[in-house]
Protein backbone atom coordinates (compact mmCIF):
# COMPACT_ATOMS: atom_id res chain seq x y z
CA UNK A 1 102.58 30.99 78.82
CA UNK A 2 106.17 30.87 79.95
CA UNK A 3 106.56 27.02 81.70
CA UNK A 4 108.77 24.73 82.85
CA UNK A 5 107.80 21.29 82.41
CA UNK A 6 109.75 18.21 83.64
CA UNK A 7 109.55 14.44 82.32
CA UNK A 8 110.72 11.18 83.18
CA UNK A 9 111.90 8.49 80.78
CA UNK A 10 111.05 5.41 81.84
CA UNK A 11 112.65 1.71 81.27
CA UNK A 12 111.07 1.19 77.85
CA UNK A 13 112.34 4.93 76.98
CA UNK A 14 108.53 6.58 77.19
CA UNK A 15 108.46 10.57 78.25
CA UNK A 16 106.33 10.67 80.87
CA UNK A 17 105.02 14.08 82.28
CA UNK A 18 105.88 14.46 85.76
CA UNK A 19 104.77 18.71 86.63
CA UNK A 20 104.54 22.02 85.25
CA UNK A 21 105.59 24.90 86.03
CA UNK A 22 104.59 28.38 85.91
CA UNK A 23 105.90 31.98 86.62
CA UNK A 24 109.24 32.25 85.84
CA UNK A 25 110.56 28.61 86.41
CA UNK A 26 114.10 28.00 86.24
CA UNK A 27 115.31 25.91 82.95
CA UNK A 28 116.83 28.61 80.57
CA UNK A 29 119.85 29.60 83.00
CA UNK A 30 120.62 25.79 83.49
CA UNK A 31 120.21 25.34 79.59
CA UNK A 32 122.96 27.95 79.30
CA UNK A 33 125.43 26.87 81.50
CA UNK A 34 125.37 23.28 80.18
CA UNK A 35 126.03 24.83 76.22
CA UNK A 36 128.79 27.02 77.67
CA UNK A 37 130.30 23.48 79.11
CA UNK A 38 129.39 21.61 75.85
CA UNK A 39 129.71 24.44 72.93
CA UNK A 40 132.02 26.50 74.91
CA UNK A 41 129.95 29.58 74.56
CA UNK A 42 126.87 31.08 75.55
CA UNK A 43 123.28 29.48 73.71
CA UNK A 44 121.38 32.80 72.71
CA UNK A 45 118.52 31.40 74.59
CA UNK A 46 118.09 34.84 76.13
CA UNK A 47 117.56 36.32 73.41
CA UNK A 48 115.73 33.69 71.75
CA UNK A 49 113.01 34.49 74.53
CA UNK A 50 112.98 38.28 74.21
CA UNK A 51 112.15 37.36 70.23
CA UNK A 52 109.23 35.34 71.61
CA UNK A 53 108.18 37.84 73.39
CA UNK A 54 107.95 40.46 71.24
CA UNK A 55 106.67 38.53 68.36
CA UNK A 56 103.54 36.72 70.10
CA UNK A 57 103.14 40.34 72.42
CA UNK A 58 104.76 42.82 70.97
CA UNK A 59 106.78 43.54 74.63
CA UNK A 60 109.34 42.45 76.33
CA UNK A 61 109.50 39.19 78.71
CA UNK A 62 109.52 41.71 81.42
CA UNK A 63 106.61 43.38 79.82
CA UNK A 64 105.17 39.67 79.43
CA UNK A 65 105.64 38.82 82.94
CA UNK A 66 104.24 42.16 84.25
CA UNK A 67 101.42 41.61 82.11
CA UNK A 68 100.61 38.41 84.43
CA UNK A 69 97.85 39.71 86.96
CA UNK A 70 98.43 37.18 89.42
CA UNK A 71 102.46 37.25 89.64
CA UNK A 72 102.75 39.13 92.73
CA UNK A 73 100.52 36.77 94.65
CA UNK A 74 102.73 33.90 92.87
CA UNK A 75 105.87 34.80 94.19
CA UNK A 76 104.03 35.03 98.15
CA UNK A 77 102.72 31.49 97.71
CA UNK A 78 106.11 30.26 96.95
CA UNK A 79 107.67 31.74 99.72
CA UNK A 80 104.67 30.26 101.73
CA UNK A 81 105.39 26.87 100.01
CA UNK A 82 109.27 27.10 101.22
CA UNK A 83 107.78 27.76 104.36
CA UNK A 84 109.73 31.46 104.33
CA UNK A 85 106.08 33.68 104.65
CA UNK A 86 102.78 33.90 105.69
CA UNK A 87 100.17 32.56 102.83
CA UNK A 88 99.22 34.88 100.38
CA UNK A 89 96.63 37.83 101.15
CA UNK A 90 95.08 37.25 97.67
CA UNK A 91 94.56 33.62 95.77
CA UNK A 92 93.47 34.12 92.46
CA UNK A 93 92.95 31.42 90.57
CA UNK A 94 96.16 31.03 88.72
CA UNK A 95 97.31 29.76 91.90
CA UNK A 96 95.38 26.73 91.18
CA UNK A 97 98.57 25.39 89.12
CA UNK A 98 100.91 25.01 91.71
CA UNK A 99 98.19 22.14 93.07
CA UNK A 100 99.86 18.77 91.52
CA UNK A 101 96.64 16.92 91.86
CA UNK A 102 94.80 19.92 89.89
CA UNK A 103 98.04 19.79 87.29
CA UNK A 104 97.26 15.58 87.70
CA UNK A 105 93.76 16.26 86.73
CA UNK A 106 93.84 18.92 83.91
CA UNK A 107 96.62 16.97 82.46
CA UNK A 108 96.43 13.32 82.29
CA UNK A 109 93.66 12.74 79.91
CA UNK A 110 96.05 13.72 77.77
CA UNK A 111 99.83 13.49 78.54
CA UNK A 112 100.98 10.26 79.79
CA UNK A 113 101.77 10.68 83.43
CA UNK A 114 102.34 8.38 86.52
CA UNK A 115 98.96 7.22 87.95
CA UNK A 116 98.16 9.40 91.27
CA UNK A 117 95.92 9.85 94.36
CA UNK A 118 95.32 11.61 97.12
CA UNK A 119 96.73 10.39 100.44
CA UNK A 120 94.46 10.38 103.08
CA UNK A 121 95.57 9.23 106.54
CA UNK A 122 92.23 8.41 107.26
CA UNK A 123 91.94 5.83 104.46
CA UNK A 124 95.01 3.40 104.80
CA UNK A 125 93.54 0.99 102.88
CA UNK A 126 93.09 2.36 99.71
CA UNK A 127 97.13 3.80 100.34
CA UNK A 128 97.64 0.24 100.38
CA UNK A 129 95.62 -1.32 97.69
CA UNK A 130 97.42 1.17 95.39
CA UNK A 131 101.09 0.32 96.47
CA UNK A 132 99.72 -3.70 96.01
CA UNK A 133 98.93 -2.67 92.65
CA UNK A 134 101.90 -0.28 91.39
CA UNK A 135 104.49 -2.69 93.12
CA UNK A 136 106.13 0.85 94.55
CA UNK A 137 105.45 4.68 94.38
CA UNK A 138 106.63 8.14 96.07
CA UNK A 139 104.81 10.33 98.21
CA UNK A 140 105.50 14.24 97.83
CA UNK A 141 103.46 16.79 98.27
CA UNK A 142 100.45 18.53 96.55
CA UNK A 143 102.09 22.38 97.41
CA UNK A 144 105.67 21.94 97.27
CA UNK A 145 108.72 22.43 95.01
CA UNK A 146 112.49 21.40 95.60
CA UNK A 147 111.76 17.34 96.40
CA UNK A 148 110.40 18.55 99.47
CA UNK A 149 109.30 15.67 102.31
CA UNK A 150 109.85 13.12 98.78
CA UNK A 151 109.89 9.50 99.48
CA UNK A 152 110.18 5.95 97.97
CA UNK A 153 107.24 4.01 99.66
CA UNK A 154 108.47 0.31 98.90
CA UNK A 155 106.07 -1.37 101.53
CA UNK A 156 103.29 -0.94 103.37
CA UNK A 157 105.40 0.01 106.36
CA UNK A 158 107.03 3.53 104.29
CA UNK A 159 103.50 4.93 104.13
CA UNK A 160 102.91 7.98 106.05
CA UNK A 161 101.27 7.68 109.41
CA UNK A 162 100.95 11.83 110.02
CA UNK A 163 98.12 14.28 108.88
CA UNK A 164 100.17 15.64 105.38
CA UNK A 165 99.36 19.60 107.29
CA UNK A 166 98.34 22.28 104.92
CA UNK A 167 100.92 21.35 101.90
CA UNK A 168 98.76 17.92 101.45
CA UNK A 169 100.66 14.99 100.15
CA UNK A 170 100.18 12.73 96.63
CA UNK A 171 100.93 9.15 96.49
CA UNK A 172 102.07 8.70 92.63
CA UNK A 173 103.33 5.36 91.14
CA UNK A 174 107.42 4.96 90.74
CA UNK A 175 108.93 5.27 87.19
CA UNK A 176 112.56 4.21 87.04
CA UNK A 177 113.75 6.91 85.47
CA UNK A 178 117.43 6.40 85.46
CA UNK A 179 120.34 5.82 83.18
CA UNK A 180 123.42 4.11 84.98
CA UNK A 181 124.08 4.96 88.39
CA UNK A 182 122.03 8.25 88.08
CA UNK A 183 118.11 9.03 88.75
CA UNK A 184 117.14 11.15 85.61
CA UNK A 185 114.75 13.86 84.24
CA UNK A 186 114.40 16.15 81.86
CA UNK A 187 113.93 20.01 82.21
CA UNK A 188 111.97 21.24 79.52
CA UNK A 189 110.78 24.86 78.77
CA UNK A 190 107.96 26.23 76.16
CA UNK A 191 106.83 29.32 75.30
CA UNK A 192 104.88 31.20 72.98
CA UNK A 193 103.60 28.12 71.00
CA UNK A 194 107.72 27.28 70.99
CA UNK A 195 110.03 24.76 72.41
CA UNK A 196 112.40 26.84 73.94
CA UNK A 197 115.47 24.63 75.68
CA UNK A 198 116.00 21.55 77.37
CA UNK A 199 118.19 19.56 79.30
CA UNK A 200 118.98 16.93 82.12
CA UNK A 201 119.35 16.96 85.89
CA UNK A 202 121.08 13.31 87.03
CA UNK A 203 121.43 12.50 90.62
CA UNK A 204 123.44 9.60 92.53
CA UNK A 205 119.94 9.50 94.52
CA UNK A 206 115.87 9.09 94.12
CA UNK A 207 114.83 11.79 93.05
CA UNK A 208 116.97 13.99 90.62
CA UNK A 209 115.74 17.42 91.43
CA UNK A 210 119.13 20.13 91.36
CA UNK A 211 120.82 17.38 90.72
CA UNK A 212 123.91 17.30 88.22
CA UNK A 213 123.04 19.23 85.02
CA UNK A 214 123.56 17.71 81.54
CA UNK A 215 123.28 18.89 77.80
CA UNK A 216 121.02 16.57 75.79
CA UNK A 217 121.93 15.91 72.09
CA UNK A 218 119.85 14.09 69.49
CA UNK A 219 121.18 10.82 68.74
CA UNK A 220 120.41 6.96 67.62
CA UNK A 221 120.71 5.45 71.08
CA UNK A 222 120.39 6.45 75.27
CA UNK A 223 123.52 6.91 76.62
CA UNK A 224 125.80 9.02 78.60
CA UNK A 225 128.86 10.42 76.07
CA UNK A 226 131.24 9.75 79.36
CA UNK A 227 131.52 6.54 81.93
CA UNK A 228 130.50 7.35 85.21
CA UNK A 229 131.67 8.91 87.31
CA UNK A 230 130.83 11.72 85.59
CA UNK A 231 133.75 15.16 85.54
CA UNK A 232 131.97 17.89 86.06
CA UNK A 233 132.25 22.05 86.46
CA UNK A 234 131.16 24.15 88.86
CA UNK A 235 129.32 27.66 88.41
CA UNK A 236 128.57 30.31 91.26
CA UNK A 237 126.84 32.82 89.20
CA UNK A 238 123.28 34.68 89.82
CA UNK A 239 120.96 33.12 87.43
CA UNK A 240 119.20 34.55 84.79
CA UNK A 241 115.81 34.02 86.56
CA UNK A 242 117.12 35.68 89.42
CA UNK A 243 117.63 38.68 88.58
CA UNK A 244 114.28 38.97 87.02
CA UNK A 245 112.14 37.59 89.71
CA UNK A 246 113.80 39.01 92.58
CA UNK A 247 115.58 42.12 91.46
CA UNK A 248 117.41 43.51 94.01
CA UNK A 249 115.34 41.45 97.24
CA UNK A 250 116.72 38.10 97.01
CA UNK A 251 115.89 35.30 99.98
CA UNK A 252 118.79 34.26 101.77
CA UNK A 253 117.87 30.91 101.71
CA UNK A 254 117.69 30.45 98.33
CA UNK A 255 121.12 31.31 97.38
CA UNK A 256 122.22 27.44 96.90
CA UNK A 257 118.97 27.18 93.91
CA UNK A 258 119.62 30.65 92.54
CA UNK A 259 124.04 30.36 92.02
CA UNK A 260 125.19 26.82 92.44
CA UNK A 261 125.09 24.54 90.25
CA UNK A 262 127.27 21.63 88.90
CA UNK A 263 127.55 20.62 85.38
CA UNK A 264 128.48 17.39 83.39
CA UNK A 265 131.36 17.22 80.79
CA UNK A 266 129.63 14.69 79.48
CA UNK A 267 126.13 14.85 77.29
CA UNK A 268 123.25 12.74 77.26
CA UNK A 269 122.60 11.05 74.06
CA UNK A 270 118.76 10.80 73.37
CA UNK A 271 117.22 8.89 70.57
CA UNK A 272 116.40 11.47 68.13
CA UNK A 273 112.06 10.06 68.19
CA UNK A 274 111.83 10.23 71.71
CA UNK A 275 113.89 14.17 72.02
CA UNK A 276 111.01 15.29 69.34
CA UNK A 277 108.40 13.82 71.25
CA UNK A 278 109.46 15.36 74.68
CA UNK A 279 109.20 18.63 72.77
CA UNK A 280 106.27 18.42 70.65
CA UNK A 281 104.78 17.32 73.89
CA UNK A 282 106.25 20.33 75.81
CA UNK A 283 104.57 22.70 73.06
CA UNK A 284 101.04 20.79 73.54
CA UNK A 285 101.38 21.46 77.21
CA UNK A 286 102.06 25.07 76.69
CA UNK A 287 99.14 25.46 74.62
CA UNK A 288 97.01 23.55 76.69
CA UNK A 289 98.15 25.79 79.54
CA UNK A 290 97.33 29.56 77.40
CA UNK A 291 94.09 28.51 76.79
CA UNK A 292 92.68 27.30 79.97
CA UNK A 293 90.04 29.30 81.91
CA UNK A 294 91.48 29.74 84.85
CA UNK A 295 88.77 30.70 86.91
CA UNK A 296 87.06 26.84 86.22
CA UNK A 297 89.85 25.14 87.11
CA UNK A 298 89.37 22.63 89.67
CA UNK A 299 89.47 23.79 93.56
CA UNK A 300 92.94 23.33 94.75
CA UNK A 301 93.71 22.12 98.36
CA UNK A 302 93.97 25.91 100.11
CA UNK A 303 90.57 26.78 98.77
């Protein structure tokens, strides 16, 4: 199964899984932008997925993705997500996976990940016997993608007071994940039983989603190859992903997510244990994804 998967690295430099994605998540055009900044030519990771394809299916990745029965009804619910459509007419249960409590509780019996719960408005006090506990956390929602309605909750007082409406909201506890001035995670994608690509976001703010893209190289220490502030490039090109998912019918509204993006000059130095662990971990994930039965998944929150 195609994913993109996303980590944190923490203060003591532990990966820690922070959501998977499914579909055709976005990783391999940002992977190739940052080795045409770095190498100064394209990565083959294009192609390097097409051989994937064809040698675990014997097709195409188009073929691959329109081998996915429940890709149509994918691409509603994300739109619904974005708040762009009307929820999908069918839900089958592959939709189950863009739940991040269902992806909390598939996953973290085995992957390290931040401890989570469910906020309930109705139950302040355990809200607030958790944030006693972690020290701090975020909130962000259950159905959601771009670091939509994200917050630090540092006290009692940043907890929210609403109903969390039909998208639900998470409270999860708060790994520093940051190297200098920048909040920090790592973009990583698997398929096929393969580690495909990988590489950084950085952000001047909490959260690092489409933030300031990076090339990761192994190394013998965490660093940034460059002081901040970092030079960067920056690209206005239809991504790779794009063009796939949305052929000639591309939302407005995505255009920022789907052209811009800025890239660092500089590269992010990670210990050469910890890089092999993010992507033997990435690879477990993937596995652990294929192989699920779908249908017994745990109910999600629009069931």
């Amino acid at each position: 199964m195609y994913l993109g998967i996303d980590f944190l690295i923490g203060p003591g430099l532990e990966p820690c899984l922070i959501e998977v994605n499914v579909g055709l998540p976005g990783g391999a055009h940002e992977y190739d932008l940052t080795c045409r900044v770095h190498d100064g030519h394209p990565s083959g990771v294009f192609r390097t997925i097409e051989d994937i394809a064809r040698e675990t299916g014997g097709t195409s990745f188009a073929g691959y993705l329109g081998s996915l029965p429940w890709l149509g009804s994918l691409k509603e619910f994300k739109l619904w997500m974005d708040g762009q459509g009307p929820f999908p007419g069918s839900v089958p249960p592959a939709l189950r996976l863009e739940d991040k409590w269902v992806q909390y509780r598939i996953l973290s019996s085995r992957f390290r990940m931040p401890e989570t719960m469910v906020f309930e408005p109705g139950d302040l006090p355990a809200a607030k016997r958790f944030l006693a506990r972690k020290g701090r956390l975020v909130a962000k929602r259950r159905l959601g993608r771009g670091g939509r309605e994200f917050r630090v909750v540092d006290g009692p007082g940043d907890l929210p007071e609403d109903a969390p409406g039909p998208y639900g909201l998470l409270l999860q506890e708060r790994i520093e994940s940051r190297i200098g001035p920048y909040s920090l995670s790592l973009r990583s994608v698997a398929f096929g039983g393969r580690h495909v690509c990988l590489y950084a976001n950085l952000a001047p703010r909490a959260n690092s989603n489409h933030g300031i893209l990076a090339y990761v190289e192994a190394g013998d220490r965490w660093e940034l190859s460059s002081e901040p502030p970092l030079k960067t490039l920056s690209f206005d090109e239809r991504s790779w992903e794009a063009k796939i998912w949305f052929g000639d019918d591309e939302p407005a509204y995505l255009r920022h997510n789907l052209y811009e993006e800025e890239v660092a000059e500089a590269t992010l130095v990670v210990p050469a244990g910890l890089l092999a662990s993010i992507k033997d971990m990435s690879v477990r994930i993937e596995r652990t994804y294929e192989s699920l039965d779908l249908a017994a998944l745990p109910p999600a929150l629009f069931e």
